[in-house]
PDB file of N, CA and C in Angstrom:
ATOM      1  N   UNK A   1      57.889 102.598 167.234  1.00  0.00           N
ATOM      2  CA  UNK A   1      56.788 102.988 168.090  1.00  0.00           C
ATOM      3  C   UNK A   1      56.835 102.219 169.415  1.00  0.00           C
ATOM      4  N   UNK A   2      57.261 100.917 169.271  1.00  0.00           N
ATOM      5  CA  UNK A   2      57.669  99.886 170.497  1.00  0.00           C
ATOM      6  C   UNK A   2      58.499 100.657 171.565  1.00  0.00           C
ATOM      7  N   UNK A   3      59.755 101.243 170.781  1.00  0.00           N
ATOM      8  CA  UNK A   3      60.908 101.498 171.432  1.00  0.00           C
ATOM      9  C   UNK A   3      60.077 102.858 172.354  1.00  0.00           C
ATOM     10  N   UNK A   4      59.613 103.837 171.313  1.00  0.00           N
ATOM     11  CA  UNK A   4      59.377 104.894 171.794  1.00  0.00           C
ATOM     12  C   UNK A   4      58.519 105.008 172.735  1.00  0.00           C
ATOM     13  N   UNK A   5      57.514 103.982 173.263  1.00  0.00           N
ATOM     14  CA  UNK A   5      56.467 104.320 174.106  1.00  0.00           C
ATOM     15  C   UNK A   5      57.251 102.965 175.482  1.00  0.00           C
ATOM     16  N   UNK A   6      58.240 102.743 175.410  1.00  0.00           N
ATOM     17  CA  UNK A   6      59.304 101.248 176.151  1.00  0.00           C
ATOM     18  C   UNK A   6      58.203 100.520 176.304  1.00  0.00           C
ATOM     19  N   UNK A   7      57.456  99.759 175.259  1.00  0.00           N
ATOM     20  CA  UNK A   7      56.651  98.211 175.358  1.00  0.00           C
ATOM     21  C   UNK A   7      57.386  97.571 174.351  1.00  0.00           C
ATOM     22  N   UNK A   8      58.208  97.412 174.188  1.00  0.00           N
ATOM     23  CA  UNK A   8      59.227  95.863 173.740  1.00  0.00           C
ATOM     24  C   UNK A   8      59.346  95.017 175.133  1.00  0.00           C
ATOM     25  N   UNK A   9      59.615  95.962 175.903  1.00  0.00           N
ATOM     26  CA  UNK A   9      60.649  95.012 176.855  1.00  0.00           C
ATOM     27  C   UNK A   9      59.229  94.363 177.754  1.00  0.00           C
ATOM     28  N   UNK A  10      57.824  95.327 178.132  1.00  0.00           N
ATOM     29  CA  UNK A  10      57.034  94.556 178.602  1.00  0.00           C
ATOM     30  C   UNK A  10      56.168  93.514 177.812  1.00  0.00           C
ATOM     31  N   UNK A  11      55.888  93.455 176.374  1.00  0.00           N
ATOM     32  CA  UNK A  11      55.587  92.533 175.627  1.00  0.00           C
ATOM     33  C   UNK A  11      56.518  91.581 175.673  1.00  0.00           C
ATOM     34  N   UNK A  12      57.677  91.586 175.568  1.00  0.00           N
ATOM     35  CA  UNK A  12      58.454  90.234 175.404  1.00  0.00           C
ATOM     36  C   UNK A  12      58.171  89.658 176.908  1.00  0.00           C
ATOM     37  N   UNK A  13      58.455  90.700 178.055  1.00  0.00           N
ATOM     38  CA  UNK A  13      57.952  89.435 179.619  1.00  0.00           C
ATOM     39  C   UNK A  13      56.800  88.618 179.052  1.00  0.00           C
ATOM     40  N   UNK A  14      56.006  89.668 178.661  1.00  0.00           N
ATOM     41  CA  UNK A  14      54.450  88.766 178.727  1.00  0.00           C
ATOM     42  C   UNK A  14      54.862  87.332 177.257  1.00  0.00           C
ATOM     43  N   UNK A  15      55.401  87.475 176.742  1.00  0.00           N
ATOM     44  CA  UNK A  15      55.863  86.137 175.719  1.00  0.00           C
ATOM     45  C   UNK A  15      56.445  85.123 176.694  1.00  0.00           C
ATOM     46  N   UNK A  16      57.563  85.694 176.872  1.00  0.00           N
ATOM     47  CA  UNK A  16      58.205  85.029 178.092  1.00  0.00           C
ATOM     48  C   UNK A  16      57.622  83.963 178.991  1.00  0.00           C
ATOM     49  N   UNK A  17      56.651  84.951 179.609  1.00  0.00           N
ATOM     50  CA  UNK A  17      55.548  84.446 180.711  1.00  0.00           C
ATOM     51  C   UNK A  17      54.927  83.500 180.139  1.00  0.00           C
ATOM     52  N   UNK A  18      54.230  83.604 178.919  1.00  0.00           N
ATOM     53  CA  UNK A  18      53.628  82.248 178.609  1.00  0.00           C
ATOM     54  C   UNK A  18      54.042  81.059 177.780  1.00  0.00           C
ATOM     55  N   UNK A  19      55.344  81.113 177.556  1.00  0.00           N
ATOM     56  CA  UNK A  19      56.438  80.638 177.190  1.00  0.00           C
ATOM     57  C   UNK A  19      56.468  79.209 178.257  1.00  0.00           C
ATOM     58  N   UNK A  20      57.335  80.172 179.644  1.00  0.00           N
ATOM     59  CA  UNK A  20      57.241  79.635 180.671  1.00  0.00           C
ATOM     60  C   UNK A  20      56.350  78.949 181.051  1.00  0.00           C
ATOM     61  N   UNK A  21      55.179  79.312 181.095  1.00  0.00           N
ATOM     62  CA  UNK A  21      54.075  78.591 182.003  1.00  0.00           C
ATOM     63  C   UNK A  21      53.348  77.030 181.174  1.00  0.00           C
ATOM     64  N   UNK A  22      54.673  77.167 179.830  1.00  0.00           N
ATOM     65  CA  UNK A  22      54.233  75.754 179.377  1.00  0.00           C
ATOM     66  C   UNK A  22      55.514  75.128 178.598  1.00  0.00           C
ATOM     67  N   UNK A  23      56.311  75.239 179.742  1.00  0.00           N
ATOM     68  CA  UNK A  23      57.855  74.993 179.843  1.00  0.00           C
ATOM     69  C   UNK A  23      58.469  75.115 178.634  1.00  0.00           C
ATOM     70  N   UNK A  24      58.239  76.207 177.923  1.00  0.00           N
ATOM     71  CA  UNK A  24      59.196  76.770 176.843  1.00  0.00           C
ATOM     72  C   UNK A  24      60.316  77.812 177.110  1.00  0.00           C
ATOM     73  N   UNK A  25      61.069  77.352 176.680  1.00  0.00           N
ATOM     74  CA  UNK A  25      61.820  78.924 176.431  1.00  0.00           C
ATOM     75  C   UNK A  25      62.728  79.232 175.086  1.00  0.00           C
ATOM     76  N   UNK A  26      62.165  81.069 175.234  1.00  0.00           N
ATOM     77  CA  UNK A  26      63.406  81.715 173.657  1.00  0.00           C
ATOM     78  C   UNK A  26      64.690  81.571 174.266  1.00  0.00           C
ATOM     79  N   UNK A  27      65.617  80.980 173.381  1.00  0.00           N
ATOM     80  CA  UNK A  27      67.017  81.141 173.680  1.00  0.00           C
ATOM     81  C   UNK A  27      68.037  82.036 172.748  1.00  0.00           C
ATOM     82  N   UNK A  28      67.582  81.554 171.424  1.00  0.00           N
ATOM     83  CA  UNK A  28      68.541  82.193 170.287  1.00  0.00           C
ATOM     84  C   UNK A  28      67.122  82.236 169.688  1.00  0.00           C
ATOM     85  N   UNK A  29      67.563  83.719 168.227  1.00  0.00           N
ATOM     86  CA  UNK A  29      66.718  84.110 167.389  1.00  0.00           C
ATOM     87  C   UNK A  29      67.229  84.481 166.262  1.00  0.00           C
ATOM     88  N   UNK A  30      66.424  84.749 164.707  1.00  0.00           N
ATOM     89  CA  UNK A  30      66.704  85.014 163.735  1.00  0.00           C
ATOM     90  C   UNK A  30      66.341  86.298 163.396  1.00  0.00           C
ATOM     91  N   UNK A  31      67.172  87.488 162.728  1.00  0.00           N
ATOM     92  CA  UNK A  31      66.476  88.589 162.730  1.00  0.00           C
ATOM     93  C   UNK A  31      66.317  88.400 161.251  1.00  0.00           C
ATOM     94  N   UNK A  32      65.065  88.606 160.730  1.00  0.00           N
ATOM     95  CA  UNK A  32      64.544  88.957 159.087  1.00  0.00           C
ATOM     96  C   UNK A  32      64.282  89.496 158.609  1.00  0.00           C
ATOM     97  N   UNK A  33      64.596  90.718 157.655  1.00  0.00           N
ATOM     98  CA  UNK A  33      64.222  91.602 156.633  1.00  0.00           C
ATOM     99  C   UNK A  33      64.890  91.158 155.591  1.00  0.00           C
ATOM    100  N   UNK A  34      63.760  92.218 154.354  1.00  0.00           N
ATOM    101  CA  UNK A  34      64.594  92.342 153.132  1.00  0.00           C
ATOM    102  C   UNK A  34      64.632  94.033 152.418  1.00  0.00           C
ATOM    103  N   UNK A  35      65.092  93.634 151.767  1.00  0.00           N
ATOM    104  CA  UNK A  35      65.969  94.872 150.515  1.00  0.00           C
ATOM    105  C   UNK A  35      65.599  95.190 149.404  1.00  0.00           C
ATOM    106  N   UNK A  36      65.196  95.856 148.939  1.00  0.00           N
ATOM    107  CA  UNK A  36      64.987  95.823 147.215  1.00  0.00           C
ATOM    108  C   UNK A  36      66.154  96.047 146.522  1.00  0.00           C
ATOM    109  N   UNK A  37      66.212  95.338 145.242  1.00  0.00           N
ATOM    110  CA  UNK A  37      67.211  95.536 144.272  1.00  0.00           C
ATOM    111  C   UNK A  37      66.694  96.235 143.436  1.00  0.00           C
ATOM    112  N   UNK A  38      66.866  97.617 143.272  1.00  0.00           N
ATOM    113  CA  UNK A  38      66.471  98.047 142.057  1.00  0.00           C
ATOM    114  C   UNK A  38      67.211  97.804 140.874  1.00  0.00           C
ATOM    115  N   UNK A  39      66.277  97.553 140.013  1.00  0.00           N
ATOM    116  CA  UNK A  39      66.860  97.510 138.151  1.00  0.00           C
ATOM    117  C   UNK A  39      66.290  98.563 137.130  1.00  0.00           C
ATOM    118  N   UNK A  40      66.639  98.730 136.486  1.00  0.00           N
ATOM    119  CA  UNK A  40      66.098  99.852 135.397  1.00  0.00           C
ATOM    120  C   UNK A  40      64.631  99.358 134.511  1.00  0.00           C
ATOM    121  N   UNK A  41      63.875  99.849 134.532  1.00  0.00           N
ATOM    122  CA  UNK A  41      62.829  99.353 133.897  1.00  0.00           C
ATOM    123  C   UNK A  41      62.918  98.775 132.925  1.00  0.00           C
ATOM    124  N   UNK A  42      63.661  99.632 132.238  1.00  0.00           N
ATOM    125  CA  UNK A  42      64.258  99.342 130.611  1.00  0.00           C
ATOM    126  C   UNK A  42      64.995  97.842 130.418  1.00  0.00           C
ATOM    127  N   UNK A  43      65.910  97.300 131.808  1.00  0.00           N
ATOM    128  CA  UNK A  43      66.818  96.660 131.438  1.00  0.00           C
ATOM    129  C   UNK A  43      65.883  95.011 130.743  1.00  0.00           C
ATOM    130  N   UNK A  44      66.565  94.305 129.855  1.00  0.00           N
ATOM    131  CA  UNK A  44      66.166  93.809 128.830  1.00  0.00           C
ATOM    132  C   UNK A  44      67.293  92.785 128.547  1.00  0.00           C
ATOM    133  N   UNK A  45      66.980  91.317 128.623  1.00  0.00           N
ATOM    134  CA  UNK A  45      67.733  90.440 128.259  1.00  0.00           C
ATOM    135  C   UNK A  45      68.267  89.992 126.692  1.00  0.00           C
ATOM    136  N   UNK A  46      69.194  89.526 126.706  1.00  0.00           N
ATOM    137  CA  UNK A  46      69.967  89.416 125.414  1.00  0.00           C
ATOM    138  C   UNK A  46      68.372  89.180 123.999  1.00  0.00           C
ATOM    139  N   UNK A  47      67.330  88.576 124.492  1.00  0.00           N
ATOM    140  CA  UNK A  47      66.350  88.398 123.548  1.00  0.00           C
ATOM    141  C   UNK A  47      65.782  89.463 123.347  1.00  0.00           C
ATOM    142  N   UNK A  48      65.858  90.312 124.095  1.00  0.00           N
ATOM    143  CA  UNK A  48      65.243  92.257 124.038  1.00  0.00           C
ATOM    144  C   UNK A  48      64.218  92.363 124.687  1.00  0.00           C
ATOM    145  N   UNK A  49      63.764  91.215 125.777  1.00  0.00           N
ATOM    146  CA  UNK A  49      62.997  91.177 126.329  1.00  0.00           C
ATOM    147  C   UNK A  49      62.842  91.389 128.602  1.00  0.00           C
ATOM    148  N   UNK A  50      62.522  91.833 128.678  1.00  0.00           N
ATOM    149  CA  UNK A  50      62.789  92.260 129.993  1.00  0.00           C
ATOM    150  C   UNK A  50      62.768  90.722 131.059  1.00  0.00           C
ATOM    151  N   UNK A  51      63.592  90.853 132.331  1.00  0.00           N
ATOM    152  CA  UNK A  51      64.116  89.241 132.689  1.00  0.00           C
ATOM    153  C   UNK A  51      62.851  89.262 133.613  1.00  0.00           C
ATOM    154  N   UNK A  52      62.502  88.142 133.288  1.00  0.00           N
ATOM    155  CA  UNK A  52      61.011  87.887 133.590  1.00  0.00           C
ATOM    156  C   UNK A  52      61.002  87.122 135.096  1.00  0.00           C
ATOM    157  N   UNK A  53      61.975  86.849 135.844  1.00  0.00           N
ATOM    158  CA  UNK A  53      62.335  86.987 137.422  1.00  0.00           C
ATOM    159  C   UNK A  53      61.796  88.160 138.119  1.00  0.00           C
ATOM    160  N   UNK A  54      62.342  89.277 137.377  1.00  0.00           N
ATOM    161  CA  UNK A  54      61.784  90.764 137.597  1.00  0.00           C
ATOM    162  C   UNK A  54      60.311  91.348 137.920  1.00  0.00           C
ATOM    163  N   UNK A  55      60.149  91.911 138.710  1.00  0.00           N
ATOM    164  CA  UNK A  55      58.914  92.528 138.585  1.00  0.00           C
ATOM    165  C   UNK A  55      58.876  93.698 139.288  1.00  0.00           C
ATOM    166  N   UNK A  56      57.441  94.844 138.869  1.00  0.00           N
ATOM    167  CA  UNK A  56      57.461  96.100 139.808  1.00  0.00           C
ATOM    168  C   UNK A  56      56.835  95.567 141.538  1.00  0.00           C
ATOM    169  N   UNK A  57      56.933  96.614 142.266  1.00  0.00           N
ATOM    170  CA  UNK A  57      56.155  96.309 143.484  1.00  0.00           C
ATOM    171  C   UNK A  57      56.258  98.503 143.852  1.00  0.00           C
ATOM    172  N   UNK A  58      55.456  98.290 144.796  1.00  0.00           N
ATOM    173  CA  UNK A  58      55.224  99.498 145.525  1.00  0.00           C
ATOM    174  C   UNK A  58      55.578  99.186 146.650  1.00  0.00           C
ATOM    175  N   UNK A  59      56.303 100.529 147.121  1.00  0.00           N
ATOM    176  CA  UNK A  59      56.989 100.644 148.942  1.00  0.00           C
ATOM    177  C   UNK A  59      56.593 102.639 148.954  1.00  0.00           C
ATOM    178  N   UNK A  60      56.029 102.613 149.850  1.00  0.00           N
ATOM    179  CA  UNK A  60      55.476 103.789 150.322  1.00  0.00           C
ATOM    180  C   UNK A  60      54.579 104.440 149.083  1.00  0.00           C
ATOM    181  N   UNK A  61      54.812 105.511 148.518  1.00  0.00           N
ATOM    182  CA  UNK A  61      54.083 106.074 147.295  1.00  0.00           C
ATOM    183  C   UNK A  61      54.989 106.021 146.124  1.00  0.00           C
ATOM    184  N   UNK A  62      56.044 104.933 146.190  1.00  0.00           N
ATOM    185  CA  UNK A  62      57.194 104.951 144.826  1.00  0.00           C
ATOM    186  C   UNK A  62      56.984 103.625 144.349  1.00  0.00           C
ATOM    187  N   UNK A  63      57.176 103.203 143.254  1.00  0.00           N
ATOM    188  CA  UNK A  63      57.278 102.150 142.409  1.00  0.00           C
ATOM    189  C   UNK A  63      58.651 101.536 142.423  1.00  0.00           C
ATOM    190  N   UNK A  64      58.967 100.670 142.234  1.00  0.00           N
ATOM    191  CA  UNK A  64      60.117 100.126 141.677  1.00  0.00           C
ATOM    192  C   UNK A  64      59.794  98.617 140.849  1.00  0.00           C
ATOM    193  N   UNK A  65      61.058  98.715 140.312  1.00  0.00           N
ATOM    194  CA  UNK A  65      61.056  97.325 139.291  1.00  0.00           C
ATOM    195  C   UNK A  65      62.501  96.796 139.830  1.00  0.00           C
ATOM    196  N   UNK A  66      62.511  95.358 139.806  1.00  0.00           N
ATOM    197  CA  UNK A  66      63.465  94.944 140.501  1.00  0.00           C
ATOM    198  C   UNK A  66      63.124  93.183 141.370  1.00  0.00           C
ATOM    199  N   UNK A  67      64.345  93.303 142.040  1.00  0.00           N
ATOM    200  CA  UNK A  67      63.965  91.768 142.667  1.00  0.00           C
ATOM    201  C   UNK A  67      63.963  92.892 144.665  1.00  0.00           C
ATOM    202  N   UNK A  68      64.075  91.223 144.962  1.00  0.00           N
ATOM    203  CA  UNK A  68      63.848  91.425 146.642  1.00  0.00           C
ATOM    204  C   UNK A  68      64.646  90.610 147.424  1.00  0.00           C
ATOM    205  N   UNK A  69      65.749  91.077 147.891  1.00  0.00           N
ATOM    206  CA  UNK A  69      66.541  89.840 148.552  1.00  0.00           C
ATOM    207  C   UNK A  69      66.059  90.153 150.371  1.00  0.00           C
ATOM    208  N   UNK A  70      65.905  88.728 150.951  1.00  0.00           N
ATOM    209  CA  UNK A  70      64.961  88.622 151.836  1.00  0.00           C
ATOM    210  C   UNK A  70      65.754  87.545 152.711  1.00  0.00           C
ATOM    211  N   UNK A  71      66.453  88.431 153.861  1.00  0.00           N
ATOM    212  CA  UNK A  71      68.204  88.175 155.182  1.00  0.00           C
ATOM    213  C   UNK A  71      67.436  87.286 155.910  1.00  0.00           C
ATOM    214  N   UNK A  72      68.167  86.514 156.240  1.00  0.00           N
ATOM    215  CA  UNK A  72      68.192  86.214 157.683  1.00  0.00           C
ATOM    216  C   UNK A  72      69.631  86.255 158.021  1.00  0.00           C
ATOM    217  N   UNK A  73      69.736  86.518 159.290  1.00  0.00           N
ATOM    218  CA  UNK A  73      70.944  86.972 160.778  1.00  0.00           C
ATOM    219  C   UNK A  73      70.548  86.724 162.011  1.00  0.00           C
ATOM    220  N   UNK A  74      71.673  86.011 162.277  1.00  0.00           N
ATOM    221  CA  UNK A  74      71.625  85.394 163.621  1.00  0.00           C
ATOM    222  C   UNK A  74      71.766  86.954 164.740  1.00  0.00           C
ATOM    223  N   UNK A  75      70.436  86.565 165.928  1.00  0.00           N
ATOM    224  CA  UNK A  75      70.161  87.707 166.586  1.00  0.00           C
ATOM    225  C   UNK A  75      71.632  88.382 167.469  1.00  0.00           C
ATOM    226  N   UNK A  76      72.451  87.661 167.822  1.00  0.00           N
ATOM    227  CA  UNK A  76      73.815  87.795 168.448  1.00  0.00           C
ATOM    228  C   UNK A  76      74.730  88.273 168.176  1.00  0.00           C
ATOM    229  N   UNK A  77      75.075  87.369 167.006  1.00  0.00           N
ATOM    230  CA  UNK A  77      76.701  88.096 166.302  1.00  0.00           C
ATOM    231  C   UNK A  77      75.979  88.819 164.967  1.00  0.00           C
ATOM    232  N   UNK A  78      74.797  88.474 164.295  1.00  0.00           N
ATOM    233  CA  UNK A  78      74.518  89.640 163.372  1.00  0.00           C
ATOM    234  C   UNK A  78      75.026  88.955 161.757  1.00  0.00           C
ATOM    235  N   UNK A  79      75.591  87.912 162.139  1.00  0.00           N
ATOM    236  CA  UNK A  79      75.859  87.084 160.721  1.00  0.00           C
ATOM    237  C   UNK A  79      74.577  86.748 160.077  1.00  0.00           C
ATOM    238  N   UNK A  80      75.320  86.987 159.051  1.00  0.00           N
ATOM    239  CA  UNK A  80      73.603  86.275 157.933  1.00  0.00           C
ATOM    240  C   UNK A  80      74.380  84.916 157.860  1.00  0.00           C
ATOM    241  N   UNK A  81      73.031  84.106 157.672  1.00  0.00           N
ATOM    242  CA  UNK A  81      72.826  82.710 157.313  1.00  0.00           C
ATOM    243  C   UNK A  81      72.379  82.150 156.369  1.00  0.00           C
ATOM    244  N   UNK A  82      71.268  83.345 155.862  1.00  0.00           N
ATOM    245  CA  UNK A  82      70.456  82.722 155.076  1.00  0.00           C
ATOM    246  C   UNK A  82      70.375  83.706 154.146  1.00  0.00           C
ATOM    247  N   UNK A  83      70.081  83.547 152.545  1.00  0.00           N
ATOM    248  CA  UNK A  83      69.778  85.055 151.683  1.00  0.00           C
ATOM    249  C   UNK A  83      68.366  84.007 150.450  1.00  0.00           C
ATOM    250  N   UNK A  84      67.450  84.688 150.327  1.00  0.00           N
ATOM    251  CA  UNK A  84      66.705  84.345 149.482  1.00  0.00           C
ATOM    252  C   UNK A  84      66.237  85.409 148.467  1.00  0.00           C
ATOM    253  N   UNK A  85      66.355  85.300 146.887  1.00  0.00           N
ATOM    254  CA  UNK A  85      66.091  86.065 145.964  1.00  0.00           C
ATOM    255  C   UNK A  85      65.073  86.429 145.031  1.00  0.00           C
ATOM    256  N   UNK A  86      64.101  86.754 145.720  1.00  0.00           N
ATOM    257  CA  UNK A  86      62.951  86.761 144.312  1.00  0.00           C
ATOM    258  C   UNK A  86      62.427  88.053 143.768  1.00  0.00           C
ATOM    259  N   UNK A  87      61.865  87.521 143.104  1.00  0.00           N
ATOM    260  CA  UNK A  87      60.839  89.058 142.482  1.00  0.00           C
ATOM    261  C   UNK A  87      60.082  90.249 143.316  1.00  0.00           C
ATOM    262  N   UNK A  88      60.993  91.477 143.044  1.00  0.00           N
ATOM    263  CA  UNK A  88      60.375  92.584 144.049  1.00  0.00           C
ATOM    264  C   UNK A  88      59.209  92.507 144.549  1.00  0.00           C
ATOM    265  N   UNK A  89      57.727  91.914 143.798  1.00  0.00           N
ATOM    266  CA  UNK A  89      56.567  91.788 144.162  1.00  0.00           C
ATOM    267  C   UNK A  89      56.319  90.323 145.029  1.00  0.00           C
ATOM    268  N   UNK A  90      57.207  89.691 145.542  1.00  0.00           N
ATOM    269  CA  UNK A  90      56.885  88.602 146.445  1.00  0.00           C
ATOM    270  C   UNK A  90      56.767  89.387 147.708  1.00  0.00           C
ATOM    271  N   UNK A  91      56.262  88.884 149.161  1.00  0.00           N
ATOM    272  CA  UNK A  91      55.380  88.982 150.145  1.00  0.00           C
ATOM    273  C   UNK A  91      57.214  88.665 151.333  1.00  0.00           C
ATOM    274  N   UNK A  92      57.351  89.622 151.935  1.00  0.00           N
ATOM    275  CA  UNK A  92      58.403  89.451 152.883  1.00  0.00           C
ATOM    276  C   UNK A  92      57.949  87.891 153.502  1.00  0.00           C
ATOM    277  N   UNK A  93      56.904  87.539 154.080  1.00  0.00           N
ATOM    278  CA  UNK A  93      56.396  87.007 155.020  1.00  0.00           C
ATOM    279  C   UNK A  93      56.543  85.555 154.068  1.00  0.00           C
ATOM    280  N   UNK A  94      55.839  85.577 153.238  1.00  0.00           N
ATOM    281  CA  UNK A  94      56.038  83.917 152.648  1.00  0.00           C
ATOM    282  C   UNK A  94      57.762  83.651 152.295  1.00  0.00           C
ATOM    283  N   UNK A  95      58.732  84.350 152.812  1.00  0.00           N
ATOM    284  CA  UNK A  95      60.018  83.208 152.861  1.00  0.00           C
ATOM    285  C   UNK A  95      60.478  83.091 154.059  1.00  0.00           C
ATOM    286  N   UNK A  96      59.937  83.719 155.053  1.00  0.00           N
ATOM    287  CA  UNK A  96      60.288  83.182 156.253  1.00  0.00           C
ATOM    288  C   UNK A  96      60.641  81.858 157.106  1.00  0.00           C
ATOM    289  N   UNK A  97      60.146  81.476 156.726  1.00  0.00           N
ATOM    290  CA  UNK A  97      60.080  79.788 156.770  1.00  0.00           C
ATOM    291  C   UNK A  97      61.428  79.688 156.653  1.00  0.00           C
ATOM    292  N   UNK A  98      61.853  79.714 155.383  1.00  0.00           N
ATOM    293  CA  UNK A  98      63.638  79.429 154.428  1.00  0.00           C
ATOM    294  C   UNK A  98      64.873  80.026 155.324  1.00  0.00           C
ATOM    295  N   UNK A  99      64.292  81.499 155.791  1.00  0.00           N
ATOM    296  CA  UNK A  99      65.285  82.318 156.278  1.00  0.00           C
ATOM    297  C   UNK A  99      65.582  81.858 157.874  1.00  0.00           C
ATOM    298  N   UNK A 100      64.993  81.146 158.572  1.00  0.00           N
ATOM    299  CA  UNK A 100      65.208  80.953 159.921  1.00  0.00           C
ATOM    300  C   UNK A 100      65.938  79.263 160.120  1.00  0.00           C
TER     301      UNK A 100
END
């Protein structure tokens, strides 16, 4: 929606701008998302019991069961740096911290 209406490029001046006006500046950045791993509902550890790392979460109107691996990549060359693994139902936002 950024791209489509071109306010990326005037929101970031205005970051910029007040960046500047208290002698900061962005130089390098981390880009962060994550992924779902889906697993089979069914799947079930050697005790017959389902791996309790696991959990469901919702993404749009679908369910899944599964974990959540959650990137960081350097904004430049696009290398990841960082990979963190948890339970599909953890919060993108609380590993941020880890990933940058």
């Amino acid at each position: 929606l950024l791209e489509k209406h071109e306010l990326a490029t005037g929101i970031l001046g205005v970051i910029n701008g007040y960046l500047g006006d208290r002698g900061l500046s962005l130089r390098q950045g981390t880009i962060v998302d994550a992924t779902l791993i889906h697993a089979p509902s069914s799947t079930k550890n050697k005790d017959g019991k389902r791996d309790p790392e696991m959990h469901q979460t919702k993404k749009g109107n679908q369910y899944y069961f599964g974990a959540k691996a959650h990137i960081g990549a350097d904004d430049e060359s696009g290398l990841v740096h960082s990979v963190v693994v948890t339970a599909a139902n953890v919060a993108d936002v609380t590993q941020v911290a880890k990933l940058l």
